[in-house]
C-alpha atoms as a PDB file:
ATOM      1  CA  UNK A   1     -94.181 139.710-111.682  1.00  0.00           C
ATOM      2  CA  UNK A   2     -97.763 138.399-110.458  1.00  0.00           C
ATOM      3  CA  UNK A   3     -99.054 139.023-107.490  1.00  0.00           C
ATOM      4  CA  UNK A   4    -101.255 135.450-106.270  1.00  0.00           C
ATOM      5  CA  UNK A   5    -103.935 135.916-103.516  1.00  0.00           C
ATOM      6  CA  UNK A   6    -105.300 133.628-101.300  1.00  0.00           C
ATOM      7  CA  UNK A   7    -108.101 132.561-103.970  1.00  0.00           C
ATOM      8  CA  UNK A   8    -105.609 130.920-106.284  1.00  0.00           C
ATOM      9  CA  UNK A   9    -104.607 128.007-103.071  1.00  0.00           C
ATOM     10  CA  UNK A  10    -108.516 127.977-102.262  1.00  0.00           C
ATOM     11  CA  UNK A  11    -109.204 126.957-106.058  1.00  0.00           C
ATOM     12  CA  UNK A  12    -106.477 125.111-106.772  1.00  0.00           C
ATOM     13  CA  UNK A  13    -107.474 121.182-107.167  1.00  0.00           C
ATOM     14  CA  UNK A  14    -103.946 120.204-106.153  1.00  0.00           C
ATOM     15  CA  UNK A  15    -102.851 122.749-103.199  1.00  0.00           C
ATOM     16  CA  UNK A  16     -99.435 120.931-102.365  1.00  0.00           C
ATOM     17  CA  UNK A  17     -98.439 121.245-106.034  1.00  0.00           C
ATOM     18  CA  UNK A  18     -99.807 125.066-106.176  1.00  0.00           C
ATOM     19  CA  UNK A  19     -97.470 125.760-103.430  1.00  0.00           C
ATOM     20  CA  UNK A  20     -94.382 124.047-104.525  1.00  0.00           C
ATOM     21  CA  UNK A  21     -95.247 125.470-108.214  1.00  0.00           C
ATOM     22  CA  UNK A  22     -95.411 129.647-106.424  1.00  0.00           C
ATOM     23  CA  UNK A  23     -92.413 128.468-104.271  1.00  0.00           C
ATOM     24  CA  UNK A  24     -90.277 127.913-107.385  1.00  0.00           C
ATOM     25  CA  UNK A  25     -91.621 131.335-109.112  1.00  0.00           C
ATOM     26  CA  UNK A  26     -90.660 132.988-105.876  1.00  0.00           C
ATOM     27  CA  UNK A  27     -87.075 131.489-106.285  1.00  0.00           C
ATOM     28  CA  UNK A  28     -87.267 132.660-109.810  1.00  0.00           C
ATOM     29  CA  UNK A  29     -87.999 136.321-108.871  1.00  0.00           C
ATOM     30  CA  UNK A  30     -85.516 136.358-106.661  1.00  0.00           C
ATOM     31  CA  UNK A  31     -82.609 135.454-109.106  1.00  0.00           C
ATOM     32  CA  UNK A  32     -84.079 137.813-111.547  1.00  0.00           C
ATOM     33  CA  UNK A  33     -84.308 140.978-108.708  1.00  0.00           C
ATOM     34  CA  UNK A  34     -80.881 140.167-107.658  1.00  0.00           C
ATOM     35  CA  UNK A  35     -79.770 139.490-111.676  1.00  0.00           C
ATOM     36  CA  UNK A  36     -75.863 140.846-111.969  1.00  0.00           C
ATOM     37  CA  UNK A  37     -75.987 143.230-109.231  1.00  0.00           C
ATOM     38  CA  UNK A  38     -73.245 143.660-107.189  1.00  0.00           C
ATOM     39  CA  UNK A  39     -73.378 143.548-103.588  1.00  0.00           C
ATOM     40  CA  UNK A  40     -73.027 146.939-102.921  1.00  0.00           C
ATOM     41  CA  UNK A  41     -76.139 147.338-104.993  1.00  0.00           C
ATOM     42  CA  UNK A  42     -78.586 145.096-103.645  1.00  0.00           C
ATOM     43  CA  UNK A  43     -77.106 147.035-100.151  1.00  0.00           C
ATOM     44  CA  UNK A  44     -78.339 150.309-101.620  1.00  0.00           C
ATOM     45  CA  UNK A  45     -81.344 151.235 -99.321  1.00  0.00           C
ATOM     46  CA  UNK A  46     -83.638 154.444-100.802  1.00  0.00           C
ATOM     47  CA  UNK A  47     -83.762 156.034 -97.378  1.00  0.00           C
ATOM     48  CA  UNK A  48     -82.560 155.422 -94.069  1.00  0.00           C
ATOM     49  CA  UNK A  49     -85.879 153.736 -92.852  1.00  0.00           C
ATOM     50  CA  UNK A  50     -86.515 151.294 -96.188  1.00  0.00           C
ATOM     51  CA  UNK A  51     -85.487 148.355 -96.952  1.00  0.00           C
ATOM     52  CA  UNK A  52     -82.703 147.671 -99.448  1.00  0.00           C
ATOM     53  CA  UNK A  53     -82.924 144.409-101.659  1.00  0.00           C
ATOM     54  CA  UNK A  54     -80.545 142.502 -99.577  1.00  0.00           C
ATOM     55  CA  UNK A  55     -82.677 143.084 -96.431  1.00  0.00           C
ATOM     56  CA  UNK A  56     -86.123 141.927 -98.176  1.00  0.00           C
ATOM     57  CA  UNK A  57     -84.298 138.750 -98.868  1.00  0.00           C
ATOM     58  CA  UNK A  58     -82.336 138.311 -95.511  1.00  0.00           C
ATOM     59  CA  UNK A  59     -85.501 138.809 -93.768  1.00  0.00           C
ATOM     60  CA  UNK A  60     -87.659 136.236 -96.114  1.00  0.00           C
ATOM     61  CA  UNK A  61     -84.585 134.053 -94.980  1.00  0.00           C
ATOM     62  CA  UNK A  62     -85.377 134.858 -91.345  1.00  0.00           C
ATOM     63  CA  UNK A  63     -88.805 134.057 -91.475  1.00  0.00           C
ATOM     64  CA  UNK A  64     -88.872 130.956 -93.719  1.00  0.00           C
ATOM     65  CA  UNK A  65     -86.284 129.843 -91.031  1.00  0.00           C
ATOM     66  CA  UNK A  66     -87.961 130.718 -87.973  1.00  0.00           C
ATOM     67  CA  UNK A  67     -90.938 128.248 -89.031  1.00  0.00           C
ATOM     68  CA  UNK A  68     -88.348 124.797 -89.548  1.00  0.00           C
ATOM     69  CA  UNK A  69     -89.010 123.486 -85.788  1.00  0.00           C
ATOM     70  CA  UNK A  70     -92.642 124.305 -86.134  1.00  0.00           C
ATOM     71  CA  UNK A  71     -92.967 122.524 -89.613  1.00  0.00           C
ATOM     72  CA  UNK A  72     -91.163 119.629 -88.365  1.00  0.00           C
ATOM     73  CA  UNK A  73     -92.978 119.434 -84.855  1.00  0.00           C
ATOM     74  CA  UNK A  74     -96.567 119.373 -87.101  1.00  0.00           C
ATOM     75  CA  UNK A  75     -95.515 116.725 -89.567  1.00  0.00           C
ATOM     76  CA  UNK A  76     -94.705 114.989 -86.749  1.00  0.00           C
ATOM     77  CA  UNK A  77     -98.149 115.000 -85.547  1.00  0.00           C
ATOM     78  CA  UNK A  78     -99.401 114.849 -88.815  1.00  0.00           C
ATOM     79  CA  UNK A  79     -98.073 111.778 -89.692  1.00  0.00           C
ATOM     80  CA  UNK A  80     -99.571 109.952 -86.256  1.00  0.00           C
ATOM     81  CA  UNK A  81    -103.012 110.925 -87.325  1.00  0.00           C
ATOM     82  CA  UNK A  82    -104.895 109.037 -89.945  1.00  0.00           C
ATOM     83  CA  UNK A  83    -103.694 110.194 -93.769  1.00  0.00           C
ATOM     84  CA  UNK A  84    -105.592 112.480 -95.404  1.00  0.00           C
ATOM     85  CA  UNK A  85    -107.690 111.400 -98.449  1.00  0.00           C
ATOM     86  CA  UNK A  86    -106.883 112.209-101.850  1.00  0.00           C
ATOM     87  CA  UNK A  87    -105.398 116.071-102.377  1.00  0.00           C
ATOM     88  CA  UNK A  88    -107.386 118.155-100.259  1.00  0.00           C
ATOM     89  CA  UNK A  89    -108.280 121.741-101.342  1.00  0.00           C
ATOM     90  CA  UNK A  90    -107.027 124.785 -98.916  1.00  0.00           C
ATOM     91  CA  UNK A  91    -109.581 124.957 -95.772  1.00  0.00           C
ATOM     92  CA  UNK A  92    -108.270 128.247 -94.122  1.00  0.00           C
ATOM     93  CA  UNK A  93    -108.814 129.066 -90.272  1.00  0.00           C
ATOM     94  CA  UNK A  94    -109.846 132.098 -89.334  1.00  0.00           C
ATOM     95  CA  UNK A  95    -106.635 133.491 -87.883  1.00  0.00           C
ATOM     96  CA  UNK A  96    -104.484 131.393 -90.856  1.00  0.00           C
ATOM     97  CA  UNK A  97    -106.609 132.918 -93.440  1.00  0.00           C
ATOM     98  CA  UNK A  98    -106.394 136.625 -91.958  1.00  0.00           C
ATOM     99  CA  UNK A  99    -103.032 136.969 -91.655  1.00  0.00           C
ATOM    100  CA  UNK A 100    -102.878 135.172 -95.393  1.00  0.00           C
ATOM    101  CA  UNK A 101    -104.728 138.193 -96.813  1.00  0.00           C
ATOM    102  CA  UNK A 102    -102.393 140.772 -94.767  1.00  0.00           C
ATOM    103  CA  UNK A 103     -99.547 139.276 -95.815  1.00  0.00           C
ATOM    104  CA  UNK A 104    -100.457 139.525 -99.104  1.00  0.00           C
ATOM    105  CA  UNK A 105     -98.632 141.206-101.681  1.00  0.00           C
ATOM    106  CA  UNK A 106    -102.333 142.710-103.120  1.00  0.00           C
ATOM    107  CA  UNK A 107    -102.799 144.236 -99.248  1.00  0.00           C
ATOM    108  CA  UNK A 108    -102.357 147.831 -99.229  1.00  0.00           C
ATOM    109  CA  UNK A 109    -102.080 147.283 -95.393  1.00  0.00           C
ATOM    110  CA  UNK A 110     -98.238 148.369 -93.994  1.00  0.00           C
ATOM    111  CA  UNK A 111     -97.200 145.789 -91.843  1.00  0.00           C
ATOM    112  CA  UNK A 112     -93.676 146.120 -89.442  1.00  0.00           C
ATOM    113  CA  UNK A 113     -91.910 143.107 -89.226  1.00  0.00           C
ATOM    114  CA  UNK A 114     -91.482 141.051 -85.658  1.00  0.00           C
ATOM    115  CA  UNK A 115     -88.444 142.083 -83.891  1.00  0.00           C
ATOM    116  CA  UNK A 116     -87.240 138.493 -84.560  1.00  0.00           C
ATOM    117  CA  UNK A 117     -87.398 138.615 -88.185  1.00  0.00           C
ATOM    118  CA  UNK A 118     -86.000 142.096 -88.923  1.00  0.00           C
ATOM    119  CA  UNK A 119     -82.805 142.304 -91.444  1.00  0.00           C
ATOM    120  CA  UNK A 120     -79.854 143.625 -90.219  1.00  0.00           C
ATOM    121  CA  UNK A 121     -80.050 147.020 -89.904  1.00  0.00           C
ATOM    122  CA  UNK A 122     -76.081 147.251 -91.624  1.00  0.00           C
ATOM    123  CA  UNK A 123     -75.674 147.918 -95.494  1.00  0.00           C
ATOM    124  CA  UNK A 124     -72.886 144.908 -95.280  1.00  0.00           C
ATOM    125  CA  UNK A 125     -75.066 142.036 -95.531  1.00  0.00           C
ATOM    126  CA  UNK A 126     -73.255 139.370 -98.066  1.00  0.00           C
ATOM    127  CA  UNK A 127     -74.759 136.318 -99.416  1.00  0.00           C
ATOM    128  CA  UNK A 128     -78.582 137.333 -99.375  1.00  0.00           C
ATOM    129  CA  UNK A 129     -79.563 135.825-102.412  1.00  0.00           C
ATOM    130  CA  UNK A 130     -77.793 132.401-102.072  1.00  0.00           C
ATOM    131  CA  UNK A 131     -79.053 132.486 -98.423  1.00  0.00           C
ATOM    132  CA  UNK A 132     -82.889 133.009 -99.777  1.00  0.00           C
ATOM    133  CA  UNK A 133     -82.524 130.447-102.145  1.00  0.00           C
ATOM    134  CA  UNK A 134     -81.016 128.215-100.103  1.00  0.00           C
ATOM    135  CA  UNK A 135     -84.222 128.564 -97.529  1.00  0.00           C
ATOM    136  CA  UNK A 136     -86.222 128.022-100.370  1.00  0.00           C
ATOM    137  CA  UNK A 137     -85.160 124.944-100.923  1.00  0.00           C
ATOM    138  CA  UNK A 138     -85.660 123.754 -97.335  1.00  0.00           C
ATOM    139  CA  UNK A 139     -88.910 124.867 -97.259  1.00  0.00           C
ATOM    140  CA  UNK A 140     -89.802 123.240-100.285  1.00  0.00           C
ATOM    141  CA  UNK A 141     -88.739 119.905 -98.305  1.00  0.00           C
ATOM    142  CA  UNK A 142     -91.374 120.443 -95.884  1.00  0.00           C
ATOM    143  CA  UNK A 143     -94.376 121.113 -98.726  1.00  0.00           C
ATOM    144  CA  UNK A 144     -93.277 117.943-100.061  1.00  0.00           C
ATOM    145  CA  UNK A 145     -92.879 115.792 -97.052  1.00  0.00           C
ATOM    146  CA  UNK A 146     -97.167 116.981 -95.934  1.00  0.00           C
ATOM    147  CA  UNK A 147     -98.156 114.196 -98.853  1.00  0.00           C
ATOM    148  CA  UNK A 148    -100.588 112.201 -97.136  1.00  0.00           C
ATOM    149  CA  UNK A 149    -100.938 114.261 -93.976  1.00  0.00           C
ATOM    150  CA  UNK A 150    -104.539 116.372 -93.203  1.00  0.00           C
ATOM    151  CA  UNK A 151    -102.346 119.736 -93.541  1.00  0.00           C
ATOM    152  CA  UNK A 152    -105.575 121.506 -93.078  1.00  0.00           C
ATOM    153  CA  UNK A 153    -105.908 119.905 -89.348  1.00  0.00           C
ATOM    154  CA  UNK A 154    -102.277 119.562 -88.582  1.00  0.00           C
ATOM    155  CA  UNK A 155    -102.274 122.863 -86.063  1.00  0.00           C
ATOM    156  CA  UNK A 156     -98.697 124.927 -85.570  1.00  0.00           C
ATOM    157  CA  UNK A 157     -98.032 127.335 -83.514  1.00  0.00           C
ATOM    158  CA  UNK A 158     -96.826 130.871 -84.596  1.00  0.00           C
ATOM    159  CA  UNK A 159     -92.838 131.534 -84.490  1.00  0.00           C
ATOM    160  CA  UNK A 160     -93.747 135.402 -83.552  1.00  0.00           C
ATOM    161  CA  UNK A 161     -95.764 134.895 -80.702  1.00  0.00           C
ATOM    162  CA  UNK A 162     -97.197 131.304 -79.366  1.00  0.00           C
ATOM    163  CA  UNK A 163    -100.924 132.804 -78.651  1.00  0.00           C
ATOM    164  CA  UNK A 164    -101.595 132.284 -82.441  1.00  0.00           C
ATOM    165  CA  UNK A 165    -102.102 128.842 -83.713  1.00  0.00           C
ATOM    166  CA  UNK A 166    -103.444 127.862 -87.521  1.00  0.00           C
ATOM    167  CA  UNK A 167    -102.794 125.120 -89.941  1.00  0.00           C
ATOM    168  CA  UNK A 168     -99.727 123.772 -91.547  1.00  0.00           C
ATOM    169  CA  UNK A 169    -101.772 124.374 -95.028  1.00  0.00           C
ATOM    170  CA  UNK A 170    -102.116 127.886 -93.786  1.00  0.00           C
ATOM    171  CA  UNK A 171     -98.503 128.348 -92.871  1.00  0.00           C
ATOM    172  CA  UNK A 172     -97.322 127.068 -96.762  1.00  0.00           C
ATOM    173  CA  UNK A 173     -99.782 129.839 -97.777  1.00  0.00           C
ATOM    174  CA  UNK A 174     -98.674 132.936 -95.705  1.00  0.00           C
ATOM    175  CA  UNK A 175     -94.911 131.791 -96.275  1.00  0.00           C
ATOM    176  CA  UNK A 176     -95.445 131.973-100.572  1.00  0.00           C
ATOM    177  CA  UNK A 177     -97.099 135.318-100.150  1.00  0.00           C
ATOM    178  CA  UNK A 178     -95.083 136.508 -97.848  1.00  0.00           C
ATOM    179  CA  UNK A 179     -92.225 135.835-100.350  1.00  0.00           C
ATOM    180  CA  UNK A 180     -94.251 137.678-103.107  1.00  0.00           C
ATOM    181  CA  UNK A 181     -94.993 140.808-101.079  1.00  0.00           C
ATOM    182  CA  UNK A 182     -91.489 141.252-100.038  1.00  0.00           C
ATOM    183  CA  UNK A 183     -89.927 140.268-103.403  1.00  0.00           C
ATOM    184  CA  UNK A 184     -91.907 142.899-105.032  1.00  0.00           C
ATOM    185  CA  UNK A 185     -90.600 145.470-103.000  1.00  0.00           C
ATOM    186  CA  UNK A 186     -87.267 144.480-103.690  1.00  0.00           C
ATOM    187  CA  UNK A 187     -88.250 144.902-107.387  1.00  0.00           C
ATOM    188  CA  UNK A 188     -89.773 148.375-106.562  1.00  0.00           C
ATOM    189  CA  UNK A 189     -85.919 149.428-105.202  1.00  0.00           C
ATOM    190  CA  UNK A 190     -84.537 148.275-108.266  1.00  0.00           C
ATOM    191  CA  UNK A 191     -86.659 150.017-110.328  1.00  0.00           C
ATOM    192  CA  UNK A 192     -86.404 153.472-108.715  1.00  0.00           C
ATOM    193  CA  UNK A 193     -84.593 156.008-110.590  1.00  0.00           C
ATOM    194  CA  UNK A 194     -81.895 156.730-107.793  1.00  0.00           C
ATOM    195  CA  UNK A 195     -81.198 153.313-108.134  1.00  0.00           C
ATOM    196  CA  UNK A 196     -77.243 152.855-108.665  1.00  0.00           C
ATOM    197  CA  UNK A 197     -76.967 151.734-111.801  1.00  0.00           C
ATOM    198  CA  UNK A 198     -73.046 151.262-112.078  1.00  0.00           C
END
């Protein structure tokens, strides 16, 4: 699995279509991590304070959900504002574009997630995968309902903490490699030689 940075969504001629395209990869990685495991495996943590495979995806889950009212607020605003021309490239702000590159799977920087997004702390969480996926999916509404809109201008506010604002383009961006940092750590459990493998 690939790790994307920021610098593919700045070069990309069509950003809308580069995030929808890493959106569906994500979803692909996803299935494949979670490929014919049962549920007790994708429970399996490595140590008390890490992160099994079912919480990586529960708390992708948690996150792309916590952004839904914001996303819908923006194109909201977006779509009362004169349409943007053409398919615009990826303008990052400053704070949009710094947490982008924390986010990152190609950071080396350990990040703790917001109270609000954490997994349950149980190793009895059912339905992870399906409940990714089906996240996915509804975020991939919202990338393709910002045709036309100025996602660069369109402003959001954080769902952590509402003192940090940036762009809808930038939130598309953080979400997708969000996904990829957290999905290759749930590859990184199942690779582990302590992994159950019956």
């Amino acid at each position: 699995m690939g790790t994307p940075s920021i610098n593919m969504f700045l070069g990309s001629p069509d950003f809308l279509r580069a995030v929808v395209s890493e959106t569906v990869r994500n979803s692909a990685s996803a299935e494949t991590v979670a490929a014919e495991l049962t549920e007790e495996q994708l429970n399996w943590k490595p140590s008390a304070d890490r992160w099994s495979i079912a919480q990586c995806l529960e708390h992708l889950s948690f996150a792309t959900n916590s952004f839904e009212k914001y996303f819908e607020a923006a194109l909201t605003r977006g779509r009362a504002r004169a349409a943007a021309g053409g398919s615009a490239g990826y303008k990052p702000t400053i704070m949009g574009g710094w947490l982008a590159k924390h986010v990152s799977p190609e950071s080396a920087r350990k990040l703790s997630a917001p109270k609000i997004l954490r997994p349950a702390a149980s190793s009895n969480i059912r339905g992870s995968l399906e409940m990714f996926l089906q996240q996915q999916d509804r975020f991939l509404e919202f990338v393709r309902r910002s045709e036309g809109i100025d996602y660069n201008k369109t402003r959001l506010r954080s769902p952590v903490t509402p003192l940090v604002r940036y762009s809808l383009a930038d939130a598309f961006v953080i979400t997708v490699l969000h996904g990829q940092r957290h999905l290759a750590q749930a590859q990184h459990v199942r690779e582990m030689t302590e992994f159950p493998r019956t």
